[in-house]
N, C-alpha and C. Protein backbone atom coordinates (compact mmCIF):
# COMPACT_ATOMS: atom_id res chain seq x y z
N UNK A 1 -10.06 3.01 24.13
CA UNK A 1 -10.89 2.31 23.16
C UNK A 1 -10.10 1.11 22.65
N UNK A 2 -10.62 -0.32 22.59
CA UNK A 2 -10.11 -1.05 22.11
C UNK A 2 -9.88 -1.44 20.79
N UNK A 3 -9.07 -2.05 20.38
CA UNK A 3 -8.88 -1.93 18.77
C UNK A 3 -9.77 -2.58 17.95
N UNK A 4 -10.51 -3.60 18.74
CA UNK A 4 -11.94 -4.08 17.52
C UNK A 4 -12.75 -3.03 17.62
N UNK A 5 -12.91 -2.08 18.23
CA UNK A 5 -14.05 -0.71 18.41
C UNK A 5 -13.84 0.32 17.34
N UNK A 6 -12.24 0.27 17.78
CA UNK A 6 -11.58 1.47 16.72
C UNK A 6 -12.01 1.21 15.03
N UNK A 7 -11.58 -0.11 14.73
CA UNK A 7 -12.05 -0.84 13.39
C UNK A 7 -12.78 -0.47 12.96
N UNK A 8 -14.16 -0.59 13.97
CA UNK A 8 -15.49 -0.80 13.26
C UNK A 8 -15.92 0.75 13.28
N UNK A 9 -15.37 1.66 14.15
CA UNK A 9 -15.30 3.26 13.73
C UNK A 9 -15.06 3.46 12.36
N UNK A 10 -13.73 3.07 12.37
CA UNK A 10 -13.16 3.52 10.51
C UNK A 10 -14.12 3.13 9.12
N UNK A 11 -14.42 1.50 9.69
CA UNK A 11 -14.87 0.90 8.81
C UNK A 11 -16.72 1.73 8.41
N UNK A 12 -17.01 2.39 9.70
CA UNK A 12 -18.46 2.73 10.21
C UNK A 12 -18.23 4.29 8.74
N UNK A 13 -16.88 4.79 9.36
CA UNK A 13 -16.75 6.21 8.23
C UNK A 13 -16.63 6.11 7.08
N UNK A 14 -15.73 4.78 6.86
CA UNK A 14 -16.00 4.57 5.12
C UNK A 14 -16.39 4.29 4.26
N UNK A 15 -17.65 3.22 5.13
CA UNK A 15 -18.80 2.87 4.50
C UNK A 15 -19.73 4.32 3.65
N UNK A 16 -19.74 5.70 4.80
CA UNK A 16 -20.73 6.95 5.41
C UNK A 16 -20.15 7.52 3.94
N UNK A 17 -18.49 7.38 3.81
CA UNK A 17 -18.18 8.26 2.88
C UNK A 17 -16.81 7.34 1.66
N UNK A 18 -18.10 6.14 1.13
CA UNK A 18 -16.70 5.91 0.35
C UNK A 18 -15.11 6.14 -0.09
N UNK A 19 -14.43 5.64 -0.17
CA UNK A 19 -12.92 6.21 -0.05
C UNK A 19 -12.73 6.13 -1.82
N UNK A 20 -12.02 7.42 -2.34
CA UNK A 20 -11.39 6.84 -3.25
C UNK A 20 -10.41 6.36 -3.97
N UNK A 21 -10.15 4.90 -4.06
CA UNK A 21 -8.73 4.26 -4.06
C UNK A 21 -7.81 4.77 -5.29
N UNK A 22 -6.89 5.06 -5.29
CA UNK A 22 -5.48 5.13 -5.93
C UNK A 22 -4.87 3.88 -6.78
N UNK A 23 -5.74 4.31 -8.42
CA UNK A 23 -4.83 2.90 -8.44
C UNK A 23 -5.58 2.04 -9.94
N UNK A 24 -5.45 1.13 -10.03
CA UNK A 24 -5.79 0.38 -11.53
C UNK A 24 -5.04 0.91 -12.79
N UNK A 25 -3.99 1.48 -12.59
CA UNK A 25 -2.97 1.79 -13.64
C UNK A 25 -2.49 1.22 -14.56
N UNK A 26 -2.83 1.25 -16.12
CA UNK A 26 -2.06 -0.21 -17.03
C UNK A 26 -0.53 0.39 -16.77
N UNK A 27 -0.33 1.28 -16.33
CA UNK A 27 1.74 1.27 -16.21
C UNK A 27 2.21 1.63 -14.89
N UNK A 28 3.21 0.74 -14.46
CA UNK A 28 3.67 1.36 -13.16
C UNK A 28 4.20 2.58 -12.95
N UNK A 29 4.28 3.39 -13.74
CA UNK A 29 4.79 5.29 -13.50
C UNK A 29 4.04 5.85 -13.07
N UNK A 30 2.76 5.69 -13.57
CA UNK A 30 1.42 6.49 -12.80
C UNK A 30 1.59 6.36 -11.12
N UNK A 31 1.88 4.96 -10.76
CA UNK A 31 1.69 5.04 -9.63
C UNK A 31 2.54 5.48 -9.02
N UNK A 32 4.20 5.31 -9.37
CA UNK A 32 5.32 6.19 -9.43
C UNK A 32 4.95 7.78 -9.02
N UNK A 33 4.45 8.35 -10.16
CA UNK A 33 4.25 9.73 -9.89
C UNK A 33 2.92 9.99 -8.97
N UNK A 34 2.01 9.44 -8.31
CA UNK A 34 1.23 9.42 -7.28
C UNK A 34 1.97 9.59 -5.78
N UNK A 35 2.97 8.47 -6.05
CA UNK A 35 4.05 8.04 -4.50
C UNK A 35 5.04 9.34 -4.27
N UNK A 36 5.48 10.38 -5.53
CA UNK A 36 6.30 11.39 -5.86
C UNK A 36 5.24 12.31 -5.09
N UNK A 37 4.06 12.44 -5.42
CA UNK A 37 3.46 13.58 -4.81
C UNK A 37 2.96 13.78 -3.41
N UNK A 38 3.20 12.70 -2.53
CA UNK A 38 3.46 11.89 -1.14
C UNK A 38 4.37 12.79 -0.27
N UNK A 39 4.69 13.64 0.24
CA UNK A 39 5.90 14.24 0.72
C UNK A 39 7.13 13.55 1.92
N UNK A 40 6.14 12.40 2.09
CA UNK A 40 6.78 10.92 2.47
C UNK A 40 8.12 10.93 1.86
N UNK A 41 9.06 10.78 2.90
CA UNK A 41 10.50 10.25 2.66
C UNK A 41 9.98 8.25 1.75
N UNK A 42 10.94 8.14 1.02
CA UNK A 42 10.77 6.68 0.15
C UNK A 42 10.75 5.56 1.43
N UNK A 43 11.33 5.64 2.62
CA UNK A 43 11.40 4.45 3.40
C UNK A 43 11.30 5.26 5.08
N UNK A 44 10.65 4.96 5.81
CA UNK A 44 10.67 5.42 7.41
C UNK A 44 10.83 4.48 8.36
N UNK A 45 12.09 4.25 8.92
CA UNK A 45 11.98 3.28 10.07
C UNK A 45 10.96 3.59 11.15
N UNK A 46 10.52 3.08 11.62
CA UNK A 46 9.27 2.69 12.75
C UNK A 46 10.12 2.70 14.43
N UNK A 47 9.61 2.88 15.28
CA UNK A 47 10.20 2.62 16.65
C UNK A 47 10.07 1.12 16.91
N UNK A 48 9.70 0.28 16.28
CA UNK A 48 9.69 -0.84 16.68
C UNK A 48 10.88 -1.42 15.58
N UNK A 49 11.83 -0.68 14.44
CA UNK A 49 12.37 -1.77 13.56
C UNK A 49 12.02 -1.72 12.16
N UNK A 50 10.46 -1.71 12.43
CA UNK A 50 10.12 -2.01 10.68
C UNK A 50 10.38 -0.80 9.87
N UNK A 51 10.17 -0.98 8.87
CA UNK A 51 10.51 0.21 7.85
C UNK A 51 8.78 0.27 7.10
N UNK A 52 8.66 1.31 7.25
CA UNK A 52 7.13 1.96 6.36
C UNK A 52 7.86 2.00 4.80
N UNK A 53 7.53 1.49 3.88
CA UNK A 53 8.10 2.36 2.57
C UNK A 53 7.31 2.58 0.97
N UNK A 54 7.42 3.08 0.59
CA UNK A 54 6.68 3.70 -0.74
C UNK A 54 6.96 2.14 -1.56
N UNK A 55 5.79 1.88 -2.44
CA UNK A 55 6.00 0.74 -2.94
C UNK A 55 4.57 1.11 -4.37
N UNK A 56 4.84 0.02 -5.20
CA UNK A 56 4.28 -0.62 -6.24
C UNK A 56 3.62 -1.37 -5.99
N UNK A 57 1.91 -1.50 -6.08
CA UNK A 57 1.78 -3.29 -6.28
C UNK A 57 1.30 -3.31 -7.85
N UNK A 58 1.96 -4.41 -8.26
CA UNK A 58 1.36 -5.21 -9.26
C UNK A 58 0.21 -5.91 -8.91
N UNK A 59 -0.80 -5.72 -9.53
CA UNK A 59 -2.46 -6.62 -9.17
C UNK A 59 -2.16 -7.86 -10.02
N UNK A 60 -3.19 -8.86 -9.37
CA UNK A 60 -3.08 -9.98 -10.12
C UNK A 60 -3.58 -9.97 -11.86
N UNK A 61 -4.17 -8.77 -12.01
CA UNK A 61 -5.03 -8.47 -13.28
C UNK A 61 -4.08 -7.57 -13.77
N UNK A 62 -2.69 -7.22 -13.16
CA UNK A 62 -1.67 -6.69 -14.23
C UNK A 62 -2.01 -5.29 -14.12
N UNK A 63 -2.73 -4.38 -13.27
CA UNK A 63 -2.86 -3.44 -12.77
C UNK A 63 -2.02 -2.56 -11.70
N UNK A 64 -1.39 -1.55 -11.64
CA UNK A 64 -0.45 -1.22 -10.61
C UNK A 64 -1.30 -0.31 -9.97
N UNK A 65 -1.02 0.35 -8.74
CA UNK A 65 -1.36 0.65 -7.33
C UNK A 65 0.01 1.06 -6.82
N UNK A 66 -0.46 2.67 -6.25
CA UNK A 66 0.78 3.08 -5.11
C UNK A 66 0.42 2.84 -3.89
N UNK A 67 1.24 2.28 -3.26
CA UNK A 67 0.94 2.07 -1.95
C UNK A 67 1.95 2.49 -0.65
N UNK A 68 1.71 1.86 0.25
CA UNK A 68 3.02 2.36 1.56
C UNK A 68 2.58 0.30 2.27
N UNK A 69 3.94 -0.02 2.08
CA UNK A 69 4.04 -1.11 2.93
C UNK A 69 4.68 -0.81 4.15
N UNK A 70 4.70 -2.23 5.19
CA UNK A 70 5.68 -2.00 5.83
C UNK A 70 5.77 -3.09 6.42
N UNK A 71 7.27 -3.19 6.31
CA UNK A 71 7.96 -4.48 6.29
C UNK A 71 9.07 -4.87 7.56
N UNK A 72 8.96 -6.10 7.88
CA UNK A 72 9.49 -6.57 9.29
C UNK A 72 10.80 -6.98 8.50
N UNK A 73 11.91 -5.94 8.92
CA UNK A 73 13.09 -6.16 9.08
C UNK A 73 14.19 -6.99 9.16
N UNK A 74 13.54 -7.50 11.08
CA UNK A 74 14.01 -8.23 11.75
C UNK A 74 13.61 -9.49 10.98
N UNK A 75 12.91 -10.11 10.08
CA UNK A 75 12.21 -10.93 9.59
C UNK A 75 12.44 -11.23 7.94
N UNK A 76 13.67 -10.02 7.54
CA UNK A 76 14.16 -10.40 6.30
C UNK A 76 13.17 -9.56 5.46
N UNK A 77 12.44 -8.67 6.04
CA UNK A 77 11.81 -7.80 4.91
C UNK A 77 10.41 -8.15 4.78
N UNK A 78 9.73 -8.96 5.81
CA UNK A 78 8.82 -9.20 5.56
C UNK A 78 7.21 -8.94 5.42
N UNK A 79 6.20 -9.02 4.53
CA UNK A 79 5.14 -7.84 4.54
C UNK A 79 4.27 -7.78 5.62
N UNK A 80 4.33 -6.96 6.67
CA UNK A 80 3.41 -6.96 7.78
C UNK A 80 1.99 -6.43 7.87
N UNK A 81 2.46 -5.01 6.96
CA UNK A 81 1.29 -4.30 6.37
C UNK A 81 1.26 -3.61 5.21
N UNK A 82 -0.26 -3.53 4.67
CA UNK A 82 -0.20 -2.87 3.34
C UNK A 82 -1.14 -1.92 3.01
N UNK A 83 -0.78 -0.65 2.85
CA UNK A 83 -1.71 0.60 2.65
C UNK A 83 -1.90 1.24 1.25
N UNK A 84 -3.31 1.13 0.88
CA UNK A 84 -3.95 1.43 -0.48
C UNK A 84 -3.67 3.22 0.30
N UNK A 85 -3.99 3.86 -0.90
CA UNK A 85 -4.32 4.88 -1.11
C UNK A 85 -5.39 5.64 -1.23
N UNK A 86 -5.58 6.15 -0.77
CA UNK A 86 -7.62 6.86 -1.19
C UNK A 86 -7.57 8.61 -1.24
N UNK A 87 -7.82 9.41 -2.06
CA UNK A 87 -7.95 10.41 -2.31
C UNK A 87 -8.96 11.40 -1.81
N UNK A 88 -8.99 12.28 -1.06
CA UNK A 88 -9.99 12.92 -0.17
C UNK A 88 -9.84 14.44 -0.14
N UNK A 89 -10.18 14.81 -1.17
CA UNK A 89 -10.46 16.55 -1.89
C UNK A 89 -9.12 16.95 -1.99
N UNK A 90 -8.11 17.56 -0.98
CA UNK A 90 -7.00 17.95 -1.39
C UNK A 90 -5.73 17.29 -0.46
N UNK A 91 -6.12 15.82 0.06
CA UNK A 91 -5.20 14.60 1.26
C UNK A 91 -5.08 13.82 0.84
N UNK A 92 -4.00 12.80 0.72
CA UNK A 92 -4.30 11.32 0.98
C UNK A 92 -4.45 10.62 1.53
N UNK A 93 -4.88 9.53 2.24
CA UNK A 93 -5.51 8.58 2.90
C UNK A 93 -4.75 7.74 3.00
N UNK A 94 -3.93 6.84 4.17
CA UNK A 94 -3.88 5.22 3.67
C UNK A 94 -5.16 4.44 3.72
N UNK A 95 -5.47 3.37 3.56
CA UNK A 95 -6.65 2.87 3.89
C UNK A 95 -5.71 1.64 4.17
N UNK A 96 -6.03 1.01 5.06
CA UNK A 96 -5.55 -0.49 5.12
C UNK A 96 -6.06 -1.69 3.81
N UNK A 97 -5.24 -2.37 3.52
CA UNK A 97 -5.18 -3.17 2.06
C UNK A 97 -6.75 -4.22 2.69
N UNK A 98 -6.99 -4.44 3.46
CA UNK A 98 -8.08 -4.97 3.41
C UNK A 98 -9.19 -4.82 3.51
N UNK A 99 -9.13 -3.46 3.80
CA UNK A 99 -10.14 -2.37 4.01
C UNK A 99 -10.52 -2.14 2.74
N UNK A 100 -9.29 -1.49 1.99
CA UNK A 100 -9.49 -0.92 0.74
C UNK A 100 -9.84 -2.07 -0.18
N UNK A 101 -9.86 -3.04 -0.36
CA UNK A 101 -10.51 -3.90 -1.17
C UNK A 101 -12.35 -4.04 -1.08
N UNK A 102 -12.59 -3.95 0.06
CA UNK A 102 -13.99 -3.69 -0.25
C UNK A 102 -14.59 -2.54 -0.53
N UNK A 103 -13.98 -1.77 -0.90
CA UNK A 103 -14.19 0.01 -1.56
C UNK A 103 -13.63 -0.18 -3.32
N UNK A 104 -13.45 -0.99 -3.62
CA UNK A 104 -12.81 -1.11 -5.11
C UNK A 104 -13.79 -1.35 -6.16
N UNK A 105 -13.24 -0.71 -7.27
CA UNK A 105 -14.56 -0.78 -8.21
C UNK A 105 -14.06 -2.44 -8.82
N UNK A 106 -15.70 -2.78 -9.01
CA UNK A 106 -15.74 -4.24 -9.47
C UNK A 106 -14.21 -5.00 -10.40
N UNK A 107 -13.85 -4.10 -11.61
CA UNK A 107 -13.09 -4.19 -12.55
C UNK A 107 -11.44 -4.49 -11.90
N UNK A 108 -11.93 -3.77 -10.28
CA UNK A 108 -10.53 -3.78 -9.85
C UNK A 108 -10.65 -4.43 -8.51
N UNK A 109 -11.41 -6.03 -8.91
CA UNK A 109 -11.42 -6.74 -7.51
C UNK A 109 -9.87 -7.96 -7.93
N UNK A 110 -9.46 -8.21 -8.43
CA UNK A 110 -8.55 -9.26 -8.79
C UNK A 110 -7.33 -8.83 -8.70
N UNK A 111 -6.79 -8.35 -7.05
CA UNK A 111 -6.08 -7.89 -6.68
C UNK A 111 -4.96 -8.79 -6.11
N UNK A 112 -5.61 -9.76 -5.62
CA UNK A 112 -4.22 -10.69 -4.99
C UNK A 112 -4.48 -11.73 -5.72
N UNK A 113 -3.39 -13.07 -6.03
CA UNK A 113 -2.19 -12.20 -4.94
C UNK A 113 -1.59 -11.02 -5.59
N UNK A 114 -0.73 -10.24 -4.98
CA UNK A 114 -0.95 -9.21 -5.72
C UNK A 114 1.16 -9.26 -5.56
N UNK A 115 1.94 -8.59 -6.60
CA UNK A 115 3.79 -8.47 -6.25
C UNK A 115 4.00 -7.13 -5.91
N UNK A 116 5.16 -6.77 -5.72
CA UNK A 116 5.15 -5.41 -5.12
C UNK A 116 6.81 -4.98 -5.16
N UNK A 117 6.99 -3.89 -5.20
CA UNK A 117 8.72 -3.61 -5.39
C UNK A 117 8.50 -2.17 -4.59
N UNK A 118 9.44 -1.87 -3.62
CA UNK A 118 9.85 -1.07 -3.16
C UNK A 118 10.42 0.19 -3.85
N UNK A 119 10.39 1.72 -3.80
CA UNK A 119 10.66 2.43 -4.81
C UNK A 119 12.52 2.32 -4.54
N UNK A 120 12.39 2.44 -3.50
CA UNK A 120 14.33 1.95 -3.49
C UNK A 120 14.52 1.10 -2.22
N UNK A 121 15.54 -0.09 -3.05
CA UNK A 121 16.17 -0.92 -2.17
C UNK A 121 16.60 -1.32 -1.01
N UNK A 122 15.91 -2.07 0.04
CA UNK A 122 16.25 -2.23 1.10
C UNK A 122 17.30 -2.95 1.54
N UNK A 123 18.37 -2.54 2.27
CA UNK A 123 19.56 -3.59 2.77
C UNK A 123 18.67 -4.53 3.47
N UNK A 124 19.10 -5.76 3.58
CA UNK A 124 18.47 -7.12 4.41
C UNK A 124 17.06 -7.50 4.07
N UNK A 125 16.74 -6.75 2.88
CA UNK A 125 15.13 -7.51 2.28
C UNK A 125 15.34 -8.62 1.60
N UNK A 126 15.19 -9.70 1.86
CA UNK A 126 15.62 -10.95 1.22
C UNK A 126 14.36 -11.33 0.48
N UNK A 127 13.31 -10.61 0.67
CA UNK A 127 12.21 -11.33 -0.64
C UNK A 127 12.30 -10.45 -1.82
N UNK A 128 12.65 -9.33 -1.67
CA UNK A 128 13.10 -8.45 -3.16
C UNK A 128 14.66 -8.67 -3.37
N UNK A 129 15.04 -10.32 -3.70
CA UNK A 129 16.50 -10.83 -3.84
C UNK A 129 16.58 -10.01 -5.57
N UNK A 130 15.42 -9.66 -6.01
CA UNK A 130 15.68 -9.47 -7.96
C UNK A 130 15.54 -8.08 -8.08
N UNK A 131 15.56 -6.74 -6.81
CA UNK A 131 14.75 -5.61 -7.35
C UNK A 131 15.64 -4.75 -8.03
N UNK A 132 15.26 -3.98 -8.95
CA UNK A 132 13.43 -3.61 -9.09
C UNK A 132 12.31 -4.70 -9.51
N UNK A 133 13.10 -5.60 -9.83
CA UNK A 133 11.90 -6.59 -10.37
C UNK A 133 10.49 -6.62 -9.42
N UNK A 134 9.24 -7.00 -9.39
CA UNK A 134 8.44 -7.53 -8.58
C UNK A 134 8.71 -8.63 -7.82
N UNK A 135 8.43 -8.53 -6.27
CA UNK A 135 8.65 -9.93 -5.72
C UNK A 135 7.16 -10.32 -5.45
């Protein structure tokens, strides 16, 4: 199956069964303790290099979100991909960050641009030069 097919599968299921996203937090701990209940190691290298890792976003509306990025390495840390969260009776979900924006309740469309901090520090991430701060 090719990958525009696959897409429009996922996209076909989540339309069928709304997802529900993880997230609109006025404090970043909530999302903290969301990423804690993840049994996800904080960072996973990939066979290709990149590192998958537990992260924060800050929304542009000052809202936090747990998420799982994952970031090109070889590239100084850079964001390749970004996975919302969605809650599904007793699982979690990633949903892809662009996916999951059209599943968001209205209040929580003013998402990007959106900053983001890693729950712990990556050697050779050169865009989180300030963390924990948000980059």
């Amino acid at each position: 199956m090719n990958n525009a097919n696959n897409t429009n599968d996922i996209l076909s299921q989540l339309e069928a069964k709304p997802p529900k996203i993880i997230g609109g937090y006025k404090k970043p701990g909530w999302a903290v303790k969301t990423l804690d209940k993840i049994s996800n190691d904080p960072t996973e290298v990939e066979d290709d290099g990149s590192v998958t890792a537990k992260a924060v976003l800050m929304a542009a509306n000052e809202t936090y979100y747990p998420a799982f990025l994952t970031l090109d390495m070889k590239e100084g840390g850079k964001v390749i991909g970004a996975y919302l969260i969605a809650e599904d009776e007793e699982n979690y979900n990633l949903i892809p960050f662009e996916m999951a924006k059209g599943f968001m309740k209205k209040q929580d469309e003013e998402l990007t641009p959106f900053r983001y901090r890693t729950l712990v520090k990556l050697d050779g991430d050169v865009y989180q030069q300030k963390w924990p701060d948000y980059s």
